[in-house]
C-alpha atoms as a PDB file:
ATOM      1  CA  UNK A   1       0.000   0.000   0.000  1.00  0.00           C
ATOM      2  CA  UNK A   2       1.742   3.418  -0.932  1.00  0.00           C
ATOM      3  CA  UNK A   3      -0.869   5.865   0.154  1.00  0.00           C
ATOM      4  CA  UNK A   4      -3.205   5.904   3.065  1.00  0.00           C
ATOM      5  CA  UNK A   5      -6.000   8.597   3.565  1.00  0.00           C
ATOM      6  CA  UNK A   6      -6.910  10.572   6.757  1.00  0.00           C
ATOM      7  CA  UNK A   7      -9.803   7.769   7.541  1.00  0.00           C
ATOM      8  CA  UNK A   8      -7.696   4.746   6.559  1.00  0.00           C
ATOM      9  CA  UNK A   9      -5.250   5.828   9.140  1.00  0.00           C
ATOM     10  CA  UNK A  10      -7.842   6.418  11.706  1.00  0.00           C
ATOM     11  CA  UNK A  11      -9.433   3.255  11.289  1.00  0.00           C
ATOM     12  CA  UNK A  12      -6.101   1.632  11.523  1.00  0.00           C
ATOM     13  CA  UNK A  13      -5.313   3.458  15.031  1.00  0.00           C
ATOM     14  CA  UNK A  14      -8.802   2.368  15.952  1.00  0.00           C
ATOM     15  CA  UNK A  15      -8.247  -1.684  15.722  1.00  0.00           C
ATOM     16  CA  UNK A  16      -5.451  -1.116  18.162  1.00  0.00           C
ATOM     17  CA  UNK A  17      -6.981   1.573  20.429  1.00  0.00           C
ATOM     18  CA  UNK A  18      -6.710  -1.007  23.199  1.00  0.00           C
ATOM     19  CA  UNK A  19      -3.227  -1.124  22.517  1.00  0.00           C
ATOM     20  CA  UNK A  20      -2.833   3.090  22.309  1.00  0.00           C
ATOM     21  CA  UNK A  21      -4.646   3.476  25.312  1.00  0.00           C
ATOM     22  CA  UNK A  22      -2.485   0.723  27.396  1.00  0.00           C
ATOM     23  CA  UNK A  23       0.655   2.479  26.297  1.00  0.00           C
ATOM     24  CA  UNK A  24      -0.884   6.198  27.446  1.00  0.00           C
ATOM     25  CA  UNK A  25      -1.573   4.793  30.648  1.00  0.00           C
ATOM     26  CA  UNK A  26       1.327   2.597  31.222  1.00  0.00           C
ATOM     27  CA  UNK A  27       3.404   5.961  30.348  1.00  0.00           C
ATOM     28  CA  UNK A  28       1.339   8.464  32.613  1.00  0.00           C
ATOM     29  CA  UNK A  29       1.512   6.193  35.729  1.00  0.00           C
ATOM     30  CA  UNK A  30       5.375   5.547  35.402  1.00  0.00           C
ATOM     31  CA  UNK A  31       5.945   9.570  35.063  1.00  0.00           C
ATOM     32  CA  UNK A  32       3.364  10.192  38.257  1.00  0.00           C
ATOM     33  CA  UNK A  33       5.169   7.218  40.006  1.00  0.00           C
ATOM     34  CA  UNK A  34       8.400   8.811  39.928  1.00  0.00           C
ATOM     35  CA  UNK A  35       7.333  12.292  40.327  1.00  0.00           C
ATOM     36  CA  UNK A  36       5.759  11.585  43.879  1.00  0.00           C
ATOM     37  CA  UNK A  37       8.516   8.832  44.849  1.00  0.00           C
ATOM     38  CA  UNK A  38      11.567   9.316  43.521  1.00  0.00           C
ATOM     39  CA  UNK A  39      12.178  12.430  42.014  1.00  0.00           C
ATOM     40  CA  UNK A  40      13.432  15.344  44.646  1.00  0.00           C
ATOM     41  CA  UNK A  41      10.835  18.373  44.899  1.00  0.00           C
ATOM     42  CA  UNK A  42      12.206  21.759  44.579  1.00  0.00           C
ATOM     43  CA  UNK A  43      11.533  25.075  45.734  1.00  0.00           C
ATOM     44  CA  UNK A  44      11.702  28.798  45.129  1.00  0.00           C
ATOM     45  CA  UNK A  45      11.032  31.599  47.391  1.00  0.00           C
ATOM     46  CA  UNK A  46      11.562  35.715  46.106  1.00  0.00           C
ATOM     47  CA  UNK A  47      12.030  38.560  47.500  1.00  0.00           C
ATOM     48  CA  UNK A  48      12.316  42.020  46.379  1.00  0.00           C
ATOM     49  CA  UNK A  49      14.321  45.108  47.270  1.00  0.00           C
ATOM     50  CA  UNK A  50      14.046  48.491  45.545  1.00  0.00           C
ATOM     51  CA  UNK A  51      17.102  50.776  44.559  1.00  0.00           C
ATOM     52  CA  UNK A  52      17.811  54.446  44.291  1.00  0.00           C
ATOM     53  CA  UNK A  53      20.509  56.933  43.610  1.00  0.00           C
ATOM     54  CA  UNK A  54      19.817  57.970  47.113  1.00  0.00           C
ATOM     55  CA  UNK A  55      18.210  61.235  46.385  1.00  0.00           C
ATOM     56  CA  UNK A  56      14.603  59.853  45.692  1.00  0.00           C
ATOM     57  CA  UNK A  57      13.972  59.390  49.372  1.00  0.00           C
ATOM     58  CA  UNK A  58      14.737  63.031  49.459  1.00  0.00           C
ATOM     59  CA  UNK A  59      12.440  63.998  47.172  1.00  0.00           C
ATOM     60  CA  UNK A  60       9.676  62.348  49.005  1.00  0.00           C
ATOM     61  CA  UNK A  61      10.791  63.565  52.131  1.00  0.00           C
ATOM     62  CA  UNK A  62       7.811  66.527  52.935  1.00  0.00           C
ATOM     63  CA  UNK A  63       7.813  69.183  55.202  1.00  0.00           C
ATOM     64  CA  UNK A  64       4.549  69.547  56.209  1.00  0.00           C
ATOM     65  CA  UNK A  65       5.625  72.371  58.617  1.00  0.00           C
ATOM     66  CA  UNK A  66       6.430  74.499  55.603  1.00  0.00           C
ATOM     67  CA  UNK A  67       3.021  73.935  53.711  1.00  0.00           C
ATOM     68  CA  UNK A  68       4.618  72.068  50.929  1.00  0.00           C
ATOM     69  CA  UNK A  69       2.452  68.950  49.119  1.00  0.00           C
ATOM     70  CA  UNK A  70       5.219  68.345  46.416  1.00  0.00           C
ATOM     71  CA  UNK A  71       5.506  64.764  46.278  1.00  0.00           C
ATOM     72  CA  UNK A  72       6.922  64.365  42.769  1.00  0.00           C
ATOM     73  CA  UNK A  73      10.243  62.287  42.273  1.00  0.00           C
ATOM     74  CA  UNK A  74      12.376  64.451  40.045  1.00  0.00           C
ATOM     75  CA  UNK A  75      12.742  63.213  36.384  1.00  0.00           C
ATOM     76  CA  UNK A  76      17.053  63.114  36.793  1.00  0.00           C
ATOM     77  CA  UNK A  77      16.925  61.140  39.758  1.00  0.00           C
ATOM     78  CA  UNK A  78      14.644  58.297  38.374  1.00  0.00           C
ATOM     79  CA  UNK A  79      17.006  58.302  35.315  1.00  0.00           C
ATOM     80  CA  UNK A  80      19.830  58.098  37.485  1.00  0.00           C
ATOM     81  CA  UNK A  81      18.654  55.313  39.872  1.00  0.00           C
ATOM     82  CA  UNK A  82      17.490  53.284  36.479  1.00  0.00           C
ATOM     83  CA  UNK A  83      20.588  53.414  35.776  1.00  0.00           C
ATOM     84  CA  UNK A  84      22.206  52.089  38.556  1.00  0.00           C
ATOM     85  CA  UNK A  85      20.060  49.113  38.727  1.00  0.00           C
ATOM     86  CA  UNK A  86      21.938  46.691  36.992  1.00  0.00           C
ATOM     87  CA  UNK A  87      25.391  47.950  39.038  1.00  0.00           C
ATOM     88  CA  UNK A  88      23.270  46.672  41.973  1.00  0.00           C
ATOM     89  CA  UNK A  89      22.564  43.441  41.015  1.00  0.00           C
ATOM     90  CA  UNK A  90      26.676  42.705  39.717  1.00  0.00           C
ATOM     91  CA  UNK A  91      27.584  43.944  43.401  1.00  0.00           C
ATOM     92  CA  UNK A  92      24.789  41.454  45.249  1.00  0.00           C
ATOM     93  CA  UNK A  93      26.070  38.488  43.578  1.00  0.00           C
ATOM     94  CA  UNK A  94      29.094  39.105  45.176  1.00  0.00           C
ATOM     95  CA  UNK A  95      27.598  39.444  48.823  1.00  0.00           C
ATOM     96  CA  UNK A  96      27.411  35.761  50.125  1.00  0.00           C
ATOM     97  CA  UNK A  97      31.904  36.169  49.047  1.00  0.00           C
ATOM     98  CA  UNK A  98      32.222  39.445  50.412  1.00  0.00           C
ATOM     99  CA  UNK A  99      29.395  40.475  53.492  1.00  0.00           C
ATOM    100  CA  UNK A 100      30.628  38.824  56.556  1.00  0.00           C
ATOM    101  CA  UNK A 101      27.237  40.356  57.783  1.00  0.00           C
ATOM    102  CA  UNK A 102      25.572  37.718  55.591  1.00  0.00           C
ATOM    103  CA  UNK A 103      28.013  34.951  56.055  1.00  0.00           C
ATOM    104  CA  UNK A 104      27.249  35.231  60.146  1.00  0.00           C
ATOM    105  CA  UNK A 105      23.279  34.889  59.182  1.00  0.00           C
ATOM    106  CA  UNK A 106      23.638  32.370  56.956  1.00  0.00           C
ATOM    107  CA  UNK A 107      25.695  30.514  59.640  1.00  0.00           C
ATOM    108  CA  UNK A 108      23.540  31.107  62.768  1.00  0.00           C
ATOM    109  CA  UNK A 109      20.288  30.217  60.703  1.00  0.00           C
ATOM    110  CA  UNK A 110      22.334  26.669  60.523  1.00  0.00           C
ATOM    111  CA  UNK A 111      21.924  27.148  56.495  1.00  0.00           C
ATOM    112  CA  UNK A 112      25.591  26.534  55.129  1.00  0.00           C
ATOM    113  CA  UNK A 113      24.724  23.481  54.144  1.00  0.00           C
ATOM    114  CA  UNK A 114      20.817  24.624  52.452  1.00  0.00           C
ATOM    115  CA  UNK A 115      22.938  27.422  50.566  1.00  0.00           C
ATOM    116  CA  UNK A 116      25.237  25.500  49.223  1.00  0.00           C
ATOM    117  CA  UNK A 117      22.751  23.319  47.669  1.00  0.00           C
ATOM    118  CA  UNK A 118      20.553  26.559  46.826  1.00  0.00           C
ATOM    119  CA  UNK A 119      20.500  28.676  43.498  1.00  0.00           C
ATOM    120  CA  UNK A 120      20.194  32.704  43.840  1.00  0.00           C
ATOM    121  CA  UNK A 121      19.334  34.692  40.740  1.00  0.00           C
ATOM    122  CA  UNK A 122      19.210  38.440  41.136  1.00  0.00           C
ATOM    123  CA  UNK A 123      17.119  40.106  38.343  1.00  0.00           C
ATOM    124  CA  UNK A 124      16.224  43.915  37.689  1.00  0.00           C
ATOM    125  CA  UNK A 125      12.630  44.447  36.682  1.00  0.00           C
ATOM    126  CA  UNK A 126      12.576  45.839  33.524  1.00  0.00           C
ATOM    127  CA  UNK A 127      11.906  49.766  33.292  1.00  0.00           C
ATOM    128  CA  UNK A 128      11.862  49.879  37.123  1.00  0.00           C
ATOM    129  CA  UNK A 129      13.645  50.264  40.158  1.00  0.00           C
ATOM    130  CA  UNK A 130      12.592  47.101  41.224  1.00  0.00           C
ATOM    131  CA  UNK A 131      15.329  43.935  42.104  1.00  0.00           C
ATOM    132  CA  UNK A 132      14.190  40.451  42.580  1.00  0.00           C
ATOM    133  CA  UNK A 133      16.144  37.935  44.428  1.00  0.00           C
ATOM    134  CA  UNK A 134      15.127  34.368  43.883  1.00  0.00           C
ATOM    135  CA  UNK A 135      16.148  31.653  45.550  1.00  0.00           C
ATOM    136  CA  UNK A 136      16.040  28.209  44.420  1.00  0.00           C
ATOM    137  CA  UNK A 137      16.279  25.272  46.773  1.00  0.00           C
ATOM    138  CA  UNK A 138      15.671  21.574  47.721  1.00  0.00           C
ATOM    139  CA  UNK A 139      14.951  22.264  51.281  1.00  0.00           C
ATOM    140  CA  UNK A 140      11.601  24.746  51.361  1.00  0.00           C
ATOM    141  CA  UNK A 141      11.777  26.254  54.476  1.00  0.00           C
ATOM    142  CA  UNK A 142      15.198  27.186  53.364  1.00  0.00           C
ATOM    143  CA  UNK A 143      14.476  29.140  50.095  1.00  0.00           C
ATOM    144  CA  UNK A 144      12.261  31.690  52.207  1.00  0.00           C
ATOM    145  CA  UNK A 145      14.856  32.326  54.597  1.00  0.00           C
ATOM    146  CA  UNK A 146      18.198  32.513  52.572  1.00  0.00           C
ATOM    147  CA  UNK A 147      16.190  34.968  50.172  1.00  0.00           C
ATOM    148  CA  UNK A 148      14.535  37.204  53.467  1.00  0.00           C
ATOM    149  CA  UNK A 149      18.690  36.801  54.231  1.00  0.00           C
ATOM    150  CA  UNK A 150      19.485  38.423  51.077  1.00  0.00           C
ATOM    151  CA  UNK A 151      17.017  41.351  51.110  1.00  0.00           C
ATOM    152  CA  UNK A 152      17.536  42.353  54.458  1.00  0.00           C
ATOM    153  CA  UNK A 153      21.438  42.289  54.100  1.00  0.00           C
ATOM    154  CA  UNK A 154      21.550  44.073  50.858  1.00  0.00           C
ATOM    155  CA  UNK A 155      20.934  47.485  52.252  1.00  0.00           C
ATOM    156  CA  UNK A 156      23.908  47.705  54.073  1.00  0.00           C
ATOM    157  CA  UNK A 157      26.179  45.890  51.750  1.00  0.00           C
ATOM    158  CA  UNK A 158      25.147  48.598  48.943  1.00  0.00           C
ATOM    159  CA  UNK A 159      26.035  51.199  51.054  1.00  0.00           C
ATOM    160  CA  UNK A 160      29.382  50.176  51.704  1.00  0.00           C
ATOM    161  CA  UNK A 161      30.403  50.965  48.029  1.00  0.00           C
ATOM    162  CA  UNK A 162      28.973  54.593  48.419  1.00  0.00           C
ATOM    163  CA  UNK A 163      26.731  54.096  44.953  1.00  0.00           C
ATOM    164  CA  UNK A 164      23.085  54.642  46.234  1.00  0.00           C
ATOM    165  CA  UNK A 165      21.031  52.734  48.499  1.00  0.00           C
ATOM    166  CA  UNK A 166      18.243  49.678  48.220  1.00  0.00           C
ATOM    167  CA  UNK A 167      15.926  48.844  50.619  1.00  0.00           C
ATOM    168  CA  UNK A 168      13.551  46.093  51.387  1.00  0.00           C
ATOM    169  CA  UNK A 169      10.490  45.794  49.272  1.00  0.00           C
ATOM    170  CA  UNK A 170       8.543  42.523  49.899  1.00  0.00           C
ATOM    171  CA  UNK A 171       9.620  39.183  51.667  1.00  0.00           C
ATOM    172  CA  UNK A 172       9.594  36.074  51.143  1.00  0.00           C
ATOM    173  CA  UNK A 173       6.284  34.366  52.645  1.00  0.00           C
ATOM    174  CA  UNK A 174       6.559  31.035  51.311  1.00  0.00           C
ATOM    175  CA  UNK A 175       7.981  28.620  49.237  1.00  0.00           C
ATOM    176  CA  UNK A 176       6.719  27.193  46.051  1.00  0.00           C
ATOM    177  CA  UNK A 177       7.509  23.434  44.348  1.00  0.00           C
ATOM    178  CA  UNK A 178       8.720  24.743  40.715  1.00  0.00           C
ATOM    179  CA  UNK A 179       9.733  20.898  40.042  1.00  0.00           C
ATOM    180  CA  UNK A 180       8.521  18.385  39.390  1.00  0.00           C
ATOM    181  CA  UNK A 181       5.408  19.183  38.114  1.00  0.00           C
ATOM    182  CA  UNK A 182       3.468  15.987  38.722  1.00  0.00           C
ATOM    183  CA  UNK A 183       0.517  17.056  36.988  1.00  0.00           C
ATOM    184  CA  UNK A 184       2.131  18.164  33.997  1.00  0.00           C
ATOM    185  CA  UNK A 185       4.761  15.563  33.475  1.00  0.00           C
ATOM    186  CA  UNK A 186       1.833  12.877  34.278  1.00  0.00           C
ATOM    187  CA  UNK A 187      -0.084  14.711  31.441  1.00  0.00           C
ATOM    188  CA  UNK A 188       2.877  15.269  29.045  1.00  0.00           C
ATOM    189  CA  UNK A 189       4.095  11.600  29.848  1.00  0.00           C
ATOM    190  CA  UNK A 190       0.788  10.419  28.533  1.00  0.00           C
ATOM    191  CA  UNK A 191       0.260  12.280  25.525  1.00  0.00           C
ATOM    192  CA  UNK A 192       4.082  10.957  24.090  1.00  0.00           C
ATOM    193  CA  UNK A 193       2.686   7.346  24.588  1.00  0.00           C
ATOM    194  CA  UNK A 194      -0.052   7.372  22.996  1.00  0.00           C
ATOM    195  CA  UNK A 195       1.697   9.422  19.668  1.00  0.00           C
ATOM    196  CA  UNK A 196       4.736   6.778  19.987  1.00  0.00           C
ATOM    197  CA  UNK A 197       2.619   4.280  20.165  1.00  0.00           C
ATOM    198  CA  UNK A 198      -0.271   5.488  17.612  1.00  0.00           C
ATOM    199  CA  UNK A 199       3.599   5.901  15.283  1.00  0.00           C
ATOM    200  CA  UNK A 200       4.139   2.408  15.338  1.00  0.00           C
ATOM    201  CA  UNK A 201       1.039   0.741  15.049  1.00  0.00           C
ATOM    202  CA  UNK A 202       1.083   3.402  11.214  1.00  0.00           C
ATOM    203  CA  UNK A 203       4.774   2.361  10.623  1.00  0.00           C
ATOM    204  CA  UNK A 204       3.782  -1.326  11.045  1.00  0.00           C
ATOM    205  CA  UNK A 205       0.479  -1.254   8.724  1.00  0.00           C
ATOM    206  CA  UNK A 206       2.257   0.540   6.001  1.00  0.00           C
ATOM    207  CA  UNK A 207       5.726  -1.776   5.810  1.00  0.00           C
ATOM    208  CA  UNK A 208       3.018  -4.593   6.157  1.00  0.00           C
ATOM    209  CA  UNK A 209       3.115  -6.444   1.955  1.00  0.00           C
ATOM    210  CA  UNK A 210       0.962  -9.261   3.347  1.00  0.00           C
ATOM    211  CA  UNK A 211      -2.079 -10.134   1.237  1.00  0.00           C
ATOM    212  CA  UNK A 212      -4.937 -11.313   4.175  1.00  0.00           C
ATOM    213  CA  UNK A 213      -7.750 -11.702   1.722  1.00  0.00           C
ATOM    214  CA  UNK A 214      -9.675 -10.341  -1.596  1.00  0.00           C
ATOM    215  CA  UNK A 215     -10.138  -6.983  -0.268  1.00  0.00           C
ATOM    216  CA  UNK A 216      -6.186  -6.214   0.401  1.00  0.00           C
ATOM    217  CA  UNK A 217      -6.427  -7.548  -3.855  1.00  0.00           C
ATOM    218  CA  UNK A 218      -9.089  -5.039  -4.743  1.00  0.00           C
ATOM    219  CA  UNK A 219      -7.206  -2.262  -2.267  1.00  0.00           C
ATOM    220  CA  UNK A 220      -4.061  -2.223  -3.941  1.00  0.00           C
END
């Protein structure tokens, strides 16, 4: 048989449904089975900190006394603390080397061992003054703390380098599993069996030559 319509195929998929269907769930079960047993969850908790050329606090520092209500951040200093932004995040990755105020956190929270095994990216919002710090982690309760570490330590290791000043935006309030995805991969897992399997069951009608009876004669 060289050529096979749309129905042909379907009808061919359909005499071995029982066999598509045992595959899907065969596959599905195996990916669900390791996802709750033996694969290790993973977690990631954020926080955020917000940085400045130092002179926007000013600017929203009111004297009330004097009958002023200008609350507007000037236009340089908002160009000027957008700039800065990414110098921030280069100098934070270099805090759990270079902040002893850190390292002694990190050691009293008994997390040496958690940070190690953790993953911290630092990313700048875009178009804002806004840093994220995300931690990645095995252990959950671990993620939120090393990342409330990071936020709260930041302010003081910016201002060592005399280039502005962050501060604490949001904390970390909890952790959540980014891997693995049970649903999903249970889902995904499925789906590939049943098209591997649907694959083979077209590969082995087509390279089939056998002759099973008059209407494979009048068929070809």
């Amino acid at each position: 048989m060289s050529e096979y319509s749309i129905l042909e195929i379907l009808r061919i998929i359909l005499k071995r449904i029982w066999v598509v269907a045992t595959v899907g769930i065969i596959c599905a079960s195996l990916a669900f089975i390791y996802c709750v047993t033996l694969a290790t969850p993973v977690y990631s908790a954020g926080a955020a900190i917000i940085g400045s050329n130092g002179n926007i606090a000013a600017d929203l520092d009111i004297d009330f006394t004097a009958g002023t209500s200008d609350t507007s951040i000037k236009s340089n200093d908002l160009a000027a603390s957008l700039s800065l932004t990414d110098t921030y995040v280069y100098v934070l990755t270099k805090m759990p080397s270079e902040c002893q105020e850190f390292v002694d956190r990190i050691k009293e929270s008994n997390l040496v061992e958690k940070f190690n095994e953790s993953s911290v990216d630092i990313i700048a919002r875009a178009d804002t003054l806004i840093i994220d710090i995300t931690v990645t982690s095995p252990d959950e309760d671990a993620a939120k703390q090393i990342a409330n570490i990071y936020s709260e330590c930041s302010s003081d290791f910016i201002a060592e380098y005399n280039i502005g000043m962050v501060t604490p935006l949001s904390k970390a309030r909890k952790s959540n599993q980014v891997s693995p995805r049970t649903l999903v991969s249970t889902l995904l897992a499925g789906v590939l069996g049943v098209a591997i399997s649907c694959m083979i069951i077209i590969y082995l009608a087509v390279s089939d030559k056998t002759i099973n009876g008059e209407d494979d004669i009048k068929n070809n």
